[in-house]
PDB file of N, CA and C in Angstrom:
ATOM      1  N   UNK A   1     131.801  44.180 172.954  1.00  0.00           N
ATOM      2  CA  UNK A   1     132.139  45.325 173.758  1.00  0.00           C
ATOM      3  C   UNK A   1     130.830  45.856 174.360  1.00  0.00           C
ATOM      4  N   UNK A   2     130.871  45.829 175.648  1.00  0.00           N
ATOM      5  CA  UNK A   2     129.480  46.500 176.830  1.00  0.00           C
ATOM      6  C   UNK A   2     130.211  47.587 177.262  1.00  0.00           C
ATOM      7  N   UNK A   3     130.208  49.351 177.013  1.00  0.00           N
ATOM      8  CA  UNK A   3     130.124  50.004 178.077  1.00  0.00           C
ATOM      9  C   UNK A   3     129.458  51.241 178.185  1.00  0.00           C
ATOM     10  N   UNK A   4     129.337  51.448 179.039  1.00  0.00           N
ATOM     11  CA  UNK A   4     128.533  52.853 179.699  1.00  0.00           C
ATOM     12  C   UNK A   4     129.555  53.669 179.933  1.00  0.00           C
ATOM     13  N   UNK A   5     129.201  54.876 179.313  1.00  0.00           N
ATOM     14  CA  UNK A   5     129.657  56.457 179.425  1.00  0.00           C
ATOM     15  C   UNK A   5     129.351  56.754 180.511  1.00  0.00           C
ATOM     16  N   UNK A   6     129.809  56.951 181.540  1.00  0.00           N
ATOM     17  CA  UNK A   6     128.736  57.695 182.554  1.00  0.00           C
ATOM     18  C   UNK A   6     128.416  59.215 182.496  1.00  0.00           C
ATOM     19  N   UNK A   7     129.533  59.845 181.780  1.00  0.00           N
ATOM     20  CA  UNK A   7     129.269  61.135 181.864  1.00  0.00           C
ATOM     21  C   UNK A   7     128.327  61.738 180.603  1.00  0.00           C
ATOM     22  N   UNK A   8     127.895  60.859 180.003  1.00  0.00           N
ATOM     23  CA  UNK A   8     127.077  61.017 178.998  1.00  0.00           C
ATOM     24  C   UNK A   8     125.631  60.297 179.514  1.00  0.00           C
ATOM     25  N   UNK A   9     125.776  59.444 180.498  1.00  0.00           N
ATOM     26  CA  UNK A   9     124.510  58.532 180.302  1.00  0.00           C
ATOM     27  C   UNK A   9     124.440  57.586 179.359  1.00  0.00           C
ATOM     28  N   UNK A  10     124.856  57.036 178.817  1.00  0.00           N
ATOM     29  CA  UNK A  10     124.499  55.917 177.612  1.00  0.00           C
ATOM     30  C   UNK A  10     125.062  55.057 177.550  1.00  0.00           C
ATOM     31  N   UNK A  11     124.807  53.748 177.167  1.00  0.00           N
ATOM     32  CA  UNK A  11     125.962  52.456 177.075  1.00  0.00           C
ATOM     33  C   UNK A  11     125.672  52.451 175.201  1.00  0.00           C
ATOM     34  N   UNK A  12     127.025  51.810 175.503  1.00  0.00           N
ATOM     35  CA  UNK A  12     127.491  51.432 173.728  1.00  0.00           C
ATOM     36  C   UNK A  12     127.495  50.097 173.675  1.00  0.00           C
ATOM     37  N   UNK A  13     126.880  49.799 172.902  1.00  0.00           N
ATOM     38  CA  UNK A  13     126.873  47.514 172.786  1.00  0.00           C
ATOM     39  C   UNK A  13     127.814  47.554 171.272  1.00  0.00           C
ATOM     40  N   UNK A  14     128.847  47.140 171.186  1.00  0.00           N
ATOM     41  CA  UNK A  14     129.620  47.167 169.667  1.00  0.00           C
ATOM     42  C   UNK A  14     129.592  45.452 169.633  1.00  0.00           C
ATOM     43  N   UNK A  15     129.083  45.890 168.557  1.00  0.00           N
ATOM     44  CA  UNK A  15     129.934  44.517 167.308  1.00  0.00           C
ATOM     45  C   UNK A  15     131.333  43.940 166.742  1.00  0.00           C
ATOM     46  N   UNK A  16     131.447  42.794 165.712  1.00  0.00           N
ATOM     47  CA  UNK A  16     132.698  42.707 165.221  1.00  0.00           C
ATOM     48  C   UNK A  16     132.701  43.596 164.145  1.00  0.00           C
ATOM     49  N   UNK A  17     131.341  43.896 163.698  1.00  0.00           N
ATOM     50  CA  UNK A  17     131.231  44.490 161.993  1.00  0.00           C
ATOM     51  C   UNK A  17     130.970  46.024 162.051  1.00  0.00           C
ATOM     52  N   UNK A  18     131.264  46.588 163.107  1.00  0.00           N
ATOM     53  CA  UNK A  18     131.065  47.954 163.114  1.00  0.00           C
ATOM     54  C   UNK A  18     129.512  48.172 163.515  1.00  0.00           C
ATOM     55  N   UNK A  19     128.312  47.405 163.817  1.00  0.00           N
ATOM     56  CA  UNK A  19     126.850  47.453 164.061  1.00  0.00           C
ATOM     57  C   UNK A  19     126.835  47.650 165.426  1.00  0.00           C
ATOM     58  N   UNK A  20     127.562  49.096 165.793  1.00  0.00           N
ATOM     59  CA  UNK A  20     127.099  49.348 167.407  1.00  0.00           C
ATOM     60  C   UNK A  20     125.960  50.103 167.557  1.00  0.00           C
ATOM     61  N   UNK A  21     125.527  49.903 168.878  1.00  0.00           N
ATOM     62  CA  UNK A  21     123.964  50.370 169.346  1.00  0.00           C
ATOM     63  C   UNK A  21     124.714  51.433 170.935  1.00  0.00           C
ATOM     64  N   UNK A  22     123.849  52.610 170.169  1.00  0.00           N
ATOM     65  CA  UNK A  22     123.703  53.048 171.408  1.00  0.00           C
ATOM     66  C   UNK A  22     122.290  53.327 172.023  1.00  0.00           C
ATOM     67  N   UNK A  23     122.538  53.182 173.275  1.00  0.00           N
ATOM     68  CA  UNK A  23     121.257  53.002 174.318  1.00  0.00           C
ATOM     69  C   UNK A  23     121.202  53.995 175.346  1.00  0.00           C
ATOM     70  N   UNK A  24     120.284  55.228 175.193  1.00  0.00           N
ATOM     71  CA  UNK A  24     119.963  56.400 175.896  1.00  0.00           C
ATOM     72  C   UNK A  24     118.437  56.827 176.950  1.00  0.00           C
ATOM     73  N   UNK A  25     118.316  56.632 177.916  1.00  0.00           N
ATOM     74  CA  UNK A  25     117.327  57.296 178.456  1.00  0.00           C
ATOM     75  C   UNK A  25     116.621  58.392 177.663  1.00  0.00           C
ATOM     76  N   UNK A  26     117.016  59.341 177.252  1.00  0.00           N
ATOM     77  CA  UNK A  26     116.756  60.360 176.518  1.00  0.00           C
ATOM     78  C   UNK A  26     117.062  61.175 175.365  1.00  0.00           C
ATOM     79  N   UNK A  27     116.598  61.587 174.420  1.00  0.00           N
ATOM     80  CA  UNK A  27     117.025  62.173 173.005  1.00  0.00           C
ATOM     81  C   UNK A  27     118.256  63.302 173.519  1.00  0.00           C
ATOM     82  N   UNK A  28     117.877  63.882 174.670  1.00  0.00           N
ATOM     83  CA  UNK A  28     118.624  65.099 175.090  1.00  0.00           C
ATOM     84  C   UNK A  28     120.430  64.153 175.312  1.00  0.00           C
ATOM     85  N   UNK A  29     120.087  63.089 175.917  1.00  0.00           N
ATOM     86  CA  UNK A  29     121.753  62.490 175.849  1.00  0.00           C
ATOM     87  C   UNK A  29     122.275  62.346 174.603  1.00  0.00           C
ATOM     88  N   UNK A  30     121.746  61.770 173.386  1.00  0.00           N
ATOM     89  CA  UNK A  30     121.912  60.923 172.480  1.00  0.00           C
ATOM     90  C   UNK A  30     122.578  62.908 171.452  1.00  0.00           C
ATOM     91  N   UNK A  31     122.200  64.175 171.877  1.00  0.00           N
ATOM     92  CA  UNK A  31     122.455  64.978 171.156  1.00  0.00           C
ATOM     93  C   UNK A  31     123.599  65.750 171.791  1.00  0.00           C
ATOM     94  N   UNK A  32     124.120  65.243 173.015  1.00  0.00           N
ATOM     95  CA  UNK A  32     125.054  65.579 173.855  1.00  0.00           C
ATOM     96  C   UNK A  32     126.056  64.917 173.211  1.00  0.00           C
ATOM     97  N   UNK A  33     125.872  63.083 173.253  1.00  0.00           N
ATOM     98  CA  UNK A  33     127.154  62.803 173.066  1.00  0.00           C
ATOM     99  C   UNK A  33     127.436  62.776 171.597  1.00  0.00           C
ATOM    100  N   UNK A  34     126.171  62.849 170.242  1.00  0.00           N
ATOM    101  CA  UNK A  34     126.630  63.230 169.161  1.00  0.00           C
ATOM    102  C   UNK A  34     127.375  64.636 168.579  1.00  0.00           C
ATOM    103  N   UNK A  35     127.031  65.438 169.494  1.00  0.00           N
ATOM    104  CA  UNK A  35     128.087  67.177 169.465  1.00  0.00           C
ATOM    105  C   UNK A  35     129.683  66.834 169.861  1.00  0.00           C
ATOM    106  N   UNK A  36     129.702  66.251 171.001  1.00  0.00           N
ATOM    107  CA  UNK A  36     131.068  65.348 171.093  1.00  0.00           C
ATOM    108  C   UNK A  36     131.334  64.438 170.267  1.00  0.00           C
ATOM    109  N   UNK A  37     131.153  64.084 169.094  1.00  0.00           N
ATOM    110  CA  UNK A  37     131.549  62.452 168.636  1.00  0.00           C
ATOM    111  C   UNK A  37     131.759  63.809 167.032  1.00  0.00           C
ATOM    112  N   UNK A  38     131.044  64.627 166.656  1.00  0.00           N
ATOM    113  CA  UNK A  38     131.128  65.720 165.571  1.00  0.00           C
ATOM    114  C   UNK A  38     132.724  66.501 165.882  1.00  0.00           C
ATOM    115  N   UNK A  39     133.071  66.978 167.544  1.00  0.00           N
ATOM    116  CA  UNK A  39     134.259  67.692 167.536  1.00  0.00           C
ATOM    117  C   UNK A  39     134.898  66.598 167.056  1.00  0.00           C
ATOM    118  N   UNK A  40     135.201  65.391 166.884  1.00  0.00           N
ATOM    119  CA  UNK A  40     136.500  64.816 166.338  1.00  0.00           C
ATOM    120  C   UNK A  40     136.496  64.176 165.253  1.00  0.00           C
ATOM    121  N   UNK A  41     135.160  64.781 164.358  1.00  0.00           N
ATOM    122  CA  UNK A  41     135.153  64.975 162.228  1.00  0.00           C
ATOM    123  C   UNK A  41     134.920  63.353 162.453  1.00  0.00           C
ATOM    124  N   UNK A  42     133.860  62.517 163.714  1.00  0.00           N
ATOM    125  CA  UNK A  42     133.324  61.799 163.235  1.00  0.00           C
ATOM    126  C   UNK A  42     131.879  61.402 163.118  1.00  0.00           C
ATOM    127  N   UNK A  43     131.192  60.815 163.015  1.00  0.00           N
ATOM    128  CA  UNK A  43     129.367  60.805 163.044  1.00  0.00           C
ATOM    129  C   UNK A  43     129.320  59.860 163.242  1.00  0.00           C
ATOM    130  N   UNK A  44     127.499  60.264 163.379  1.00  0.00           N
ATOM    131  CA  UNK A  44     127.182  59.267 164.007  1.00  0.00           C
ATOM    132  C   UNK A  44     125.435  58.714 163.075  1.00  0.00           C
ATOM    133  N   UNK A  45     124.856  57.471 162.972  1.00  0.00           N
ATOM    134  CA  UNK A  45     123.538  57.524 162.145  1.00  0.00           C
ATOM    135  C   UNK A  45     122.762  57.441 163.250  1.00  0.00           C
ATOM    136  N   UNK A  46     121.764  58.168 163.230  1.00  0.00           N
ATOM    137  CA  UNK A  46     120.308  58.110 164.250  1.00  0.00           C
ATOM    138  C   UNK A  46     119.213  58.030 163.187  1.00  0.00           C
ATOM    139  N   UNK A  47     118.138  57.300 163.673  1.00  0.00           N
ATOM    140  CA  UNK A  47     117.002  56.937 163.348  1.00  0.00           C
ATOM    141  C   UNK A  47     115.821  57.333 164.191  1.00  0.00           C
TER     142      UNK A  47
END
């Protein structure tokens, strides 16, 4: 799975095993679309 959010800015690269990557220009996106991904009681791991 390849896709880009556009309204977030970011593409998502998923796996079969659940090992998706997301890929952000900026920390400021990556805390946008984790406040959205929290309203629906799910998370997310950042490093």
């Amino acid at each position: 799975m390849d896709i880009y959010l556009e309204g977030y800015g970011v593409r998502i690269l998923g796996n079969y095993d659940r090992t998706d990557v997301i890929i952000a220009e900026t920390c400021e996106q990556l805390d946008v679309l984790e406040t959205e991904i929290a309203r629906f009681d799910l998370h997310m791991l950042r490093k």
